[in-house]
N, C-alpha and C. Protein backbone atom coordinates (compact mmCIF):
# COMPACT_ATOMS: atom_id res chain seq x y z
N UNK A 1 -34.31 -0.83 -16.21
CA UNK A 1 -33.43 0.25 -15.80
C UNK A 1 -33.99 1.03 -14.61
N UNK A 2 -35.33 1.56 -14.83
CA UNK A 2 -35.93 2.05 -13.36
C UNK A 2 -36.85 1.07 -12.84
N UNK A 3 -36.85 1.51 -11.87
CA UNK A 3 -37.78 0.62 -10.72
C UNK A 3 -38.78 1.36 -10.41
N UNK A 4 -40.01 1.76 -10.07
CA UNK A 4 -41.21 2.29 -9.57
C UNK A 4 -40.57 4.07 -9.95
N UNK A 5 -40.10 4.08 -11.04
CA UNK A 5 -39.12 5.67 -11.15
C UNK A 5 -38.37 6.19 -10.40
N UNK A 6 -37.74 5.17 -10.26
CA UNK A 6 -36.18 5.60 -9.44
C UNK A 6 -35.42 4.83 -10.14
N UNK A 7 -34.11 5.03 -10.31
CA UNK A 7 -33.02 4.31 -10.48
C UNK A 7 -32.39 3.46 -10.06
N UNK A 8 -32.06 2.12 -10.63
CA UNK A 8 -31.82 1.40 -10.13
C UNK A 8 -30.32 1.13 -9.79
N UNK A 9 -29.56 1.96 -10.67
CA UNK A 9 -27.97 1.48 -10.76
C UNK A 9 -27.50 2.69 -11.16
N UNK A 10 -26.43 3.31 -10.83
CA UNK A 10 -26.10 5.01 -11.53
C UNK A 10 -24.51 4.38 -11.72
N UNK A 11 -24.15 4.71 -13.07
CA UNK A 11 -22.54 4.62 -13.28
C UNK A 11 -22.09 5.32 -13.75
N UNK A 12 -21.07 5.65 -12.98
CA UNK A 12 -19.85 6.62 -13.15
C UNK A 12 -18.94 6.07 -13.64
N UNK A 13 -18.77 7.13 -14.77
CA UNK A 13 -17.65 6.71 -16.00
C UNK A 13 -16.23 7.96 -15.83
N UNK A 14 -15.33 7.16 -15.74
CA UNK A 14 -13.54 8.76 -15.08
C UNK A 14 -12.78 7.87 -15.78
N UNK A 15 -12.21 9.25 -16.28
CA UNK A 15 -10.75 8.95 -16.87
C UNK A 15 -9.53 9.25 -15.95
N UNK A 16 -10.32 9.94 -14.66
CA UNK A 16 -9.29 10.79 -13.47
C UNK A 16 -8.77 11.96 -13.65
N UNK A 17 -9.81 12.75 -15.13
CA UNK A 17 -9.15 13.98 -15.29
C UNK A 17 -9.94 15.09 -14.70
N UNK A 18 -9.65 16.26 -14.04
CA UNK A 18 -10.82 17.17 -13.04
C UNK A 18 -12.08 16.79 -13.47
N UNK A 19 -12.48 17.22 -15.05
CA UNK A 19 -13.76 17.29 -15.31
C UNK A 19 -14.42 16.09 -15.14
N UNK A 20 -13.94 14.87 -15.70
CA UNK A 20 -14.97 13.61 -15.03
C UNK A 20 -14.87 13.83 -13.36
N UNK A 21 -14.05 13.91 -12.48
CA UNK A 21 -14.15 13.78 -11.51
C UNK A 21 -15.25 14.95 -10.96
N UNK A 22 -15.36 15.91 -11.62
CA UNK A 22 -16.26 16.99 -11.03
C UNK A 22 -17.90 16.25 -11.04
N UNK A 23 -17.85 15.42 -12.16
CA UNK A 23 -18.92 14.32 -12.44
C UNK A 23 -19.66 13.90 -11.28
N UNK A 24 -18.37 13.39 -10.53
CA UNK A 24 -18.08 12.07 -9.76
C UNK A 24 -19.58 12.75 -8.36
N UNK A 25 -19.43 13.71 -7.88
CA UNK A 25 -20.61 14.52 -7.09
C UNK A 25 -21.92 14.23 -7.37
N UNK A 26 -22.12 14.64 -8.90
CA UNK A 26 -23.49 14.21 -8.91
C UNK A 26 -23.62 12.87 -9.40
N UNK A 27 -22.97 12.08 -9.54
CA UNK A 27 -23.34 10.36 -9.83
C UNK A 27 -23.58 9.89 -8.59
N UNK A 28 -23.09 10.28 -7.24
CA UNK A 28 -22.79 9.89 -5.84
C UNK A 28 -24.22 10.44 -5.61
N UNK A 29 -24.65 12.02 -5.84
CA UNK A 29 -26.01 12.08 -5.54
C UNK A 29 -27.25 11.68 -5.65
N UNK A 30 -26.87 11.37 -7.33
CA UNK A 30 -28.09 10.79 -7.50
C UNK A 30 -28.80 9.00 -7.37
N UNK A 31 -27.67 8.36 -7.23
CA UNK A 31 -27.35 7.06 -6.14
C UNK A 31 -27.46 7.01 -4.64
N UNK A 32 -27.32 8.22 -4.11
CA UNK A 32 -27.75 8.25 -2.97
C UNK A 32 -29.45 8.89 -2.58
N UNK A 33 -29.87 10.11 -3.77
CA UNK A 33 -31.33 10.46 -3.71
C UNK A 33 -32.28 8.80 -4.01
N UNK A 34 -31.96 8.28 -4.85
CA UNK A 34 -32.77 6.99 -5.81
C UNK A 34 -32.18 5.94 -4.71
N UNK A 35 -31.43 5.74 -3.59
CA UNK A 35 -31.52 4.87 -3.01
C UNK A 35 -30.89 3.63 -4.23
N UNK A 36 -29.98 4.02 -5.15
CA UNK A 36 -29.96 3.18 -6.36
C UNK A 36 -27.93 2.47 -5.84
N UNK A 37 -27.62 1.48 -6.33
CA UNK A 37 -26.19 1.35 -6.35
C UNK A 37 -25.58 1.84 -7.45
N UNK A 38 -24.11 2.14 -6.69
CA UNK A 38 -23.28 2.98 -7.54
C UNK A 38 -22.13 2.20 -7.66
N UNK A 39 -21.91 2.53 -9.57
CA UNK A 39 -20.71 1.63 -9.63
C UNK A 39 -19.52 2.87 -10.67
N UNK A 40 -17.97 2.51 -10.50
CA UNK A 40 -16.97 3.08 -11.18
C UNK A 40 -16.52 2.37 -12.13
N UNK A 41 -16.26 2.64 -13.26
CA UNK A 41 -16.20 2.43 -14.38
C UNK A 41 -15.05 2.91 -15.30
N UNK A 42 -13.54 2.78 -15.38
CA UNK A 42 -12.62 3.39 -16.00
C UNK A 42 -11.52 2.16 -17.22
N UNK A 43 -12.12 2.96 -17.85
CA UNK A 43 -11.08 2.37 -19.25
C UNK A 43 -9.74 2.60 -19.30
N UNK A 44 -9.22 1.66 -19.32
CA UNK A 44 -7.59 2.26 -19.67
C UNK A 44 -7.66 2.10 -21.18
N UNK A 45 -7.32 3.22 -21.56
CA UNK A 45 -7.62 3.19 -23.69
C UNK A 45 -6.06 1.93 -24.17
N UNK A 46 -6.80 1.18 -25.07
CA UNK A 46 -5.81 0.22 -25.15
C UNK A 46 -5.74 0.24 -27.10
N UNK A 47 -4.60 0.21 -27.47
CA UNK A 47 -4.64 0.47 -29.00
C UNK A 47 -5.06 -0.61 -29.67
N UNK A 48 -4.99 -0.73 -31.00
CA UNK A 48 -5.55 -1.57 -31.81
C UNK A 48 -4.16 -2.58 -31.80
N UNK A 49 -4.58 -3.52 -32.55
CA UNK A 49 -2.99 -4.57 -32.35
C UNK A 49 -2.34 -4.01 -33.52
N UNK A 50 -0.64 -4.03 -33.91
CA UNK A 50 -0.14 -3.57 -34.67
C UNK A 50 0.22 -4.90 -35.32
N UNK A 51 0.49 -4.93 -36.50
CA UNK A 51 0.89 -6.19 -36.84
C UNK A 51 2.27 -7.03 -36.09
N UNK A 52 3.28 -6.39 -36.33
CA UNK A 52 4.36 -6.66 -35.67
C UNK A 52 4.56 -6.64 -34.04
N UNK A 53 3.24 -6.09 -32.92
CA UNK A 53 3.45 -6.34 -31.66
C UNK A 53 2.79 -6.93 -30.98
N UNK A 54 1.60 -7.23 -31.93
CA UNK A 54 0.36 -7.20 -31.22
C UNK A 54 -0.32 -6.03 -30.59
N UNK A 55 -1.59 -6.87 -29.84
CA UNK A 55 -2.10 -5.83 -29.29
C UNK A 55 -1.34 -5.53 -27.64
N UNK A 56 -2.14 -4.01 -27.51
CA UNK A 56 -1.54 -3.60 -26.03
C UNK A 56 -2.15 -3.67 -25.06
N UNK A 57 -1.58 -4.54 -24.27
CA UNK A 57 -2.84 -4.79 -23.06
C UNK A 57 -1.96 -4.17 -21.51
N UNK A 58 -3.07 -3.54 -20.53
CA UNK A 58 -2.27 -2.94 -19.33
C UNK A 58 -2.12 -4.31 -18.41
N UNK A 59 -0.80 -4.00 -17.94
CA UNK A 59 -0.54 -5.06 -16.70
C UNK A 59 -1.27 -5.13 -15.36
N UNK A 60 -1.32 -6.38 -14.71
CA UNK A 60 -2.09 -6.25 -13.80
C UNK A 60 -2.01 -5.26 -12.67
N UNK A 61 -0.48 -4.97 -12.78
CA UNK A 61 -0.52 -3.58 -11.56
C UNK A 61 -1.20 -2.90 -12.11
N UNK A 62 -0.84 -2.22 -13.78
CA UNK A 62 -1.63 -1.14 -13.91
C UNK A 62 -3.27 -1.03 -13.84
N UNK A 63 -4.26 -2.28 -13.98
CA UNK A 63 -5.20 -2.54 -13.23
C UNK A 63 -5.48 -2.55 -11.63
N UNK A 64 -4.61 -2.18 -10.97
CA UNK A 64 -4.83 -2.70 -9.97
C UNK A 64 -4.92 -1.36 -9.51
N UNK A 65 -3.60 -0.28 -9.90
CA UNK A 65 -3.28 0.76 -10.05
C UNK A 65 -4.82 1.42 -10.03
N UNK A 66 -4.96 1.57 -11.25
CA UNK A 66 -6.50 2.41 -11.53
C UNK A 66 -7.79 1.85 -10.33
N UNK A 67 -8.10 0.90 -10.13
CA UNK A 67 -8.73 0.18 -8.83
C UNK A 67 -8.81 1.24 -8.03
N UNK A 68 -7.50 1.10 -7.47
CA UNK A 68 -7.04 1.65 -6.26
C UNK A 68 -7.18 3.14 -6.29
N UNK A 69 -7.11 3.73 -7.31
CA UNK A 69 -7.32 5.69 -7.68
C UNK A 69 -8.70 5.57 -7.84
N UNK A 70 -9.85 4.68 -8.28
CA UNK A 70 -11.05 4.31 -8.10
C UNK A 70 -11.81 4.58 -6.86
N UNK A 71 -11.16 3.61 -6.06
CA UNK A 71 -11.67 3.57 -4.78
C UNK A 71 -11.21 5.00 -3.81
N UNK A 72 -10.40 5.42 -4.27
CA UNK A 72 -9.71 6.45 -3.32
C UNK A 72 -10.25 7.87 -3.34
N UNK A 73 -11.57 7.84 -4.82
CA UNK A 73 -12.00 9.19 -5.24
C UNK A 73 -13.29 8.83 -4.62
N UNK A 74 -13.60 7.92 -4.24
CA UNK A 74 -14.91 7.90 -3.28
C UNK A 74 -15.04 8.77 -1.75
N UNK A 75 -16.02 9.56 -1.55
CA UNK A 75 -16.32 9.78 -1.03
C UNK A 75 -16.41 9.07 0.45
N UNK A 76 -16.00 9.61 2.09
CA UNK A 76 -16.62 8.66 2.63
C UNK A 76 -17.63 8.12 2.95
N UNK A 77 -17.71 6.60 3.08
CA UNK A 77 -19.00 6.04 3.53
C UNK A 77 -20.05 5.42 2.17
N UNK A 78 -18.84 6.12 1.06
CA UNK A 78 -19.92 6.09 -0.10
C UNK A 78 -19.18 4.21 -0.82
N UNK A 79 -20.36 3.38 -1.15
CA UNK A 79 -20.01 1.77 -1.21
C UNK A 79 -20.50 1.98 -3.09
N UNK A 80 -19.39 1.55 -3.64
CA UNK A 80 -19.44 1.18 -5.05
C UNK A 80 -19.02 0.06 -5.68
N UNK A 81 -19.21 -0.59 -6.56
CA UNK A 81 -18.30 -1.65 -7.70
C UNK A 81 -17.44 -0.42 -8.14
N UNK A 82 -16.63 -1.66 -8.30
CA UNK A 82 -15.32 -0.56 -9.68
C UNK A 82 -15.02 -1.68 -10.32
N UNK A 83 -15.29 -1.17 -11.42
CA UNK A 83 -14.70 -1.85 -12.79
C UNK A 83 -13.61 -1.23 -13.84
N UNK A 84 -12.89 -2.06 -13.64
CA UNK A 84 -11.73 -1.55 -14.72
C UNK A 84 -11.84 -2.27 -15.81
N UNK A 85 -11.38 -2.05 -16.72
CA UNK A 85 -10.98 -2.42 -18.45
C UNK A 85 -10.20 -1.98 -19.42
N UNK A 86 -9.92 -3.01 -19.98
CA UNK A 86 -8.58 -2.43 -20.95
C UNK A 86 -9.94 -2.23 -22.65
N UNK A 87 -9.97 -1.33 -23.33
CA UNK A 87 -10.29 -1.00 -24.35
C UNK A 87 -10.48 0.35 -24.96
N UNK A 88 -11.64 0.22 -25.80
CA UNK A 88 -11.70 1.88 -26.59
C UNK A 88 -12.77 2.77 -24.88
N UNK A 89 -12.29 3.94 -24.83
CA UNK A 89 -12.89 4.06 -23.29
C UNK A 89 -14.59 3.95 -23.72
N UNK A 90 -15.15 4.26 -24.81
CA UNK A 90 -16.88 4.76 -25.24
C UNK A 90 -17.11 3.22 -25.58
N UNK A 91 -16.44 2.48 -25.90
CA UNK A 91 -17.06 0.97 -25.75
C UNK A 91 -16.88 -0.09 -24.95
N UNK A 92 -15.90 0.75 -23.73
CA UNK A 92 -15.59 -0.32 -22.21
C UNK A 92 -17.18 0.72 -21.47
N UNK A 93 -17.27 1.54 -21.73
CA UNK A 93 -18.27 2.35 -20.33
C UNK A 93 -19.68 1.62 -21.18
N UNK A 94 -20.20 1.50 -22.34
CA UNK A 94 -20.97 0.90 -22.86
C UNK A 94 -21.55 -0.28 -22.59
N UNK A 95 -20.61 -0.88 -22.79
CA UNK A 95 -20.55 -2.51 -22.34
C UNK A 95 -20.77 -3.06 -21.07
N UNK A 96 -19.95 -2.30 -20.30
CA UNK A 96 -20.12 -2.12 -18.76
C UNK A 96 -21.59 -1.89 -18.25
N UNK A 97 -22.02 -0.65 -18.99
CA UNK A 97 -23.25 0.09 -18.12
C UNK A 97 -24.46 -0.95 -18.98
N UNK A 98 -24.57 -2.10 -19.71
CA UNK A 98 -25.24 -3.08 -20.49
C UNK A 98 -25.35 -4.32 -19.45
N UNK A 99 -23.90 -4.75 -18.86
CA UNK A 99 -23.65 -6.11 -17.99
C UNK A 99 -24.43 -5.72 -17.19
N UNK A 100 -24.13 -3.96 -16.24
CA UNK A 100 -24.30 -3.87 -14.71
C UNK A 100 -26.00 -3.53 -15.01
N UNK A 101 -26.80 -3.08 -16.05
CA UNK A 101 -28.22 -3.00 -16.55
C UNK A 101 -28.03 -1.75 -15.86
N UNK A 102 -26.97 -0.57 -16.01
CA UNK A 102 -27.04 0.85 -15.58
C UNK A 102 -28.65 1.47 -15.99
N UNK A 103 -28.93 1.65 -15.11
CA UNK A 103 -30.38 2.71 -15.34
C UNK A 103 -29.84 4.39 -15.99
N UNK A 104 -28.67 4.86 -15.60
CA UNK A 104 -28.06 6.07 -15.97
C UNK A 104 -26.36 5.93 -15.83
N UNK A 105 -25.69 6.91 -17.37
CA UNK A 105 -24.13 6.68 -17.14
C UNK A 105 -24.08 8.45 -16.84
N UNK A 106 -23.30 8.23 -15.87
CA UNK A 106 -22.83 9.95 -15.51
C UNK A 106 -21.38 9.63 -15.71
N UNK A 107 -21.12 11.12 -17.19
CA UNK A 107 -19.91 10.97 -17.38
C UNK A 107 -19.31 12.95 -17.95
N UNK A 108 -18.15 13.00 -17.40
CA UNK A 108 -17.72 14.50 -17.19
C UNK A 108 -17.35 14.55 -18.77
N UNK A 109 -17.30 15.91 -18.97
CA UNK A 109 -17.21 16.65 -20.34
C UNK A 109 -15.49 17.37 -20.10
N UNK A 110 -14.97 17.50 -21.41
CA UNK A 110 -13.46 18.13 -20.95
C UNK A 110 -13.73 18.98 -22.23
N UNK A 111 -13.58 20.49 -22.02
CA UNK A 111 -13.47 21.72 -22.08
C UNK A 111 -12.52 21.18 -23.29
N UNK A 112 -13.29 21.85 -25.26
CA UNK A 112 -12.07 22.01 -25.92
C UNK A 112 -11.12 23.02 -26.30
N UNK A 113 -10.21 22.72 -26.52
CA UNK A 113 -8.67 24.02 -25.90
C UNK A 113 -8.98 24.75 -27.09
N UNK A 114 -9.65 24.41 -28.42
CA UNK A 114 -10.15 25.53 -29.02
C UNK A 114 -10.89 25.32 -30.06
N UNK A 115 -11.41 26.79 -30.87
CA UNK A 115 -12.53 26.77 -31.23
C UNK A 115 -12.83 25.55 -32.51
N UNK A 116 -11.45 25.65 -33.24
CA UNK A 116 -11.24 24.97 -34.59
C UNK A 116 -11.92 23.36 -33.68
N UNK A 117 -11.11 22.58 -32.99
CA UNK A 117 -11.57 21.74 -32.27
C UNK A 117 -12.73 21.09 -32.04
N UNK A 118 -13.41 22.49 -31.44
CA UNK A 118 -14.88 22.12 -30.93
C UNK A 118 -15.75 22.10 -32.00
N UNK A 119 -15.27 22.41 -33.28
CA UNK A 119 -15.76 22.86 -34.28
C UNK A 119 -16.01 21.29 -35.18
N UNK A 120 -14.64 20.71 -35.71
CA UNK A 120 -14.14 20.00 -36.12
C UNK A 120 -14.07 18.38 -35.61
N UNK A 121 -14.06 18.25 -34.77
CA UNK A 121 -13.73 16.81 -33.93
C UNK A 121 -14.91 16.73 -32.58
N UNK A 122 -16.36 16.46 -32.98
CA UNK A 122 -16.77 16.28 -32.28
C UNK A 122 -17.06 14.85 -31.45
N UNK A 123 -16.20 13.94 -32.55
CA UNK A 123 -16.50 12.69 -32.36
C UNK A 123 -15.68 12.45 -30.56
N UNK A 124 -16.11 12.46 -29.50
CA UNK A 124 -15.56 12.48 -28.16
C UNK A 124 -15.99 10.84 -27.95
N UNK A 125 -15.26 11.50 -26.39
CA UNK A 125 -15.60 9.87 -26.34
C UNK A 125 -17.48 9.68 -25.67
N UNK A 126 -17.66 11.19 -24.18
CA UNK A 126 -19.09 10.82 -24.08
C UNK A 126 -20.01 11.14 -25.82
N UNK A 127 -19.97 11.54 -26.47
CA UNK A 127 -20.31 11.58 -27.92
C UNK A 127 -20.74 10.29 -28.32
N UNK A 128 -20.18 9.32 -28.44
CA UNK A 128 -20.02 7.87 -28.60
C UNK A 128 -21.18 7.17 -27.38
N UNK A 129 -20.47 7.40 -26.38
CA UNK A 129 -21.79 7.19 -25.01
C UNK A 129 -22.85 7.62 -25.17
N UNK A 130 -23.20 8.54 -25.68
CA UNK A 130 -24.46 9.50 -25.43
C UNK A 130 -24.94 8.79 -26.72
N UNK A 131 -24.67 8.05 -27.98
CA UNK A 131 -25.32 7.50 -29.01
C UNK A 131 -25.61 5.80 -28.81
N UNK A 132 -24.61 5.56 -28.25
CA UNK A 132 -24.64 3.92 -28.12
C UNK A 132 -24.97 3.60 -26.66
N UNK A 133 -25.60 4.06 -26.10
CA UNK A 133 -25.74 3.33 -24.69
C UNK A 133 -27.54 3.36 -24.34
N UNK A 134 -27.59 2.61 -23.46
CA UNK A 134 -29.06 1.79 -23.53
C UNK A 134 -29.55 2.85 -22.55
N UNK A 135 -29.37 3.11 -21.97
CA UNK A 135 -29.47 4.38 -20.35
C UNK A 135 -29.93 5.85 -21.19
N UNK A 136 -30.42 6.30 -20.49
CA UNK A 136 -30.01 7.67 -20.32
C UNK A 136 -28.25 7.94 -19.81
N UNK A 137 -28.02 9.11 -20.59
CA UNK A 137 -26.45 9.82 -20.02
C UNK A 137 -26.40 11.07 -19.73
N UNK A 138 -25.95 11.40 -18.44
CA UNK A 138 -25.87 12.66 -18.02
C UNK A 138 -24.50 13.08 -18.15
N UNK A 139 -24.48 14.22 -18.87
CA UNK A 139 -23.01 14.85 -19.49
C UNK A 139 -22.92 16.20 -18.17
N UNK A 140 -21.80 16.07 -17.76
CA UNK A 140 -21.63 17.09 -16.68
C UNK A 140 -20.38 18.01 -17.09
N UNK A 141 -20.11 19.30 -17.38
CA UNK A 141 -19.13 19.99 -17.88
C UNK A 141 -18.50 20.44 -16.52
């Protein structure tokens, strides 16, 4: 994962909602301090199969779709992979940041709308990341 203590790979994990994207700054920084590559990483959440429909899988536009809102939140000048995937989002960014041998997953935090909430349902999705992933994870609010 590191190299002589630097990083070798930094991934950024967006759902495209402000708070991951507020993320998106310091994943770019710290890929650009570590001299490390930077890759994008977005799940399209895909349900379980139902008996009667099967499972739900996104069409290739809508892959192509997310790609393209991928590439478009880059910074200029700034060179990344983007990876898209159809699954649960805490076990597509997992899996992902395992293939690409992520040295670190930088992934944004979303503000809960209330207290019962924050209280009650902590199971999130970086929650899941921050237990199952081989990296270090930097949670950015």
């Amino acid at each position: 994962c590191f190299e002589h203590g630097r990083l070798r790979r930094v991934l950024f994990a967006t759902d495209f909602l402000p708070n991951s994207l507020h993320a998106l700054t310091h994943a770019v920084s710290l890929a650009q301090l570590h001299q490390a590559s930077l890759s994008v990483v977005h799940a399209i959440p895909c349900t379980t199969p139902h008996e009667d429909f099967g499972p739900t899988t996104p069409t290739d536009e809508e892959i192509s779709a997310a790609r393209s809102q991928a590439l478009y939140l880059l910074p200029d000048g700034v060179q990344a992979d983007v990876i898209v995937e159809a699954g649960l989002p805490d076990q597509v960014i997992v899996e992902v940041a395992r293939r690409q041998k992520a040295s670190m997953i930088v992934i944004g935090l979303h503000p809960q709308k209330s207290a019962f909430l924050a209280e009650h349902l902590p199971w999130t999705t970086a929650h899941h990341v921050v237990c199952d992933a081989h990296c270090p994870v930097m949670t950015v609010k």
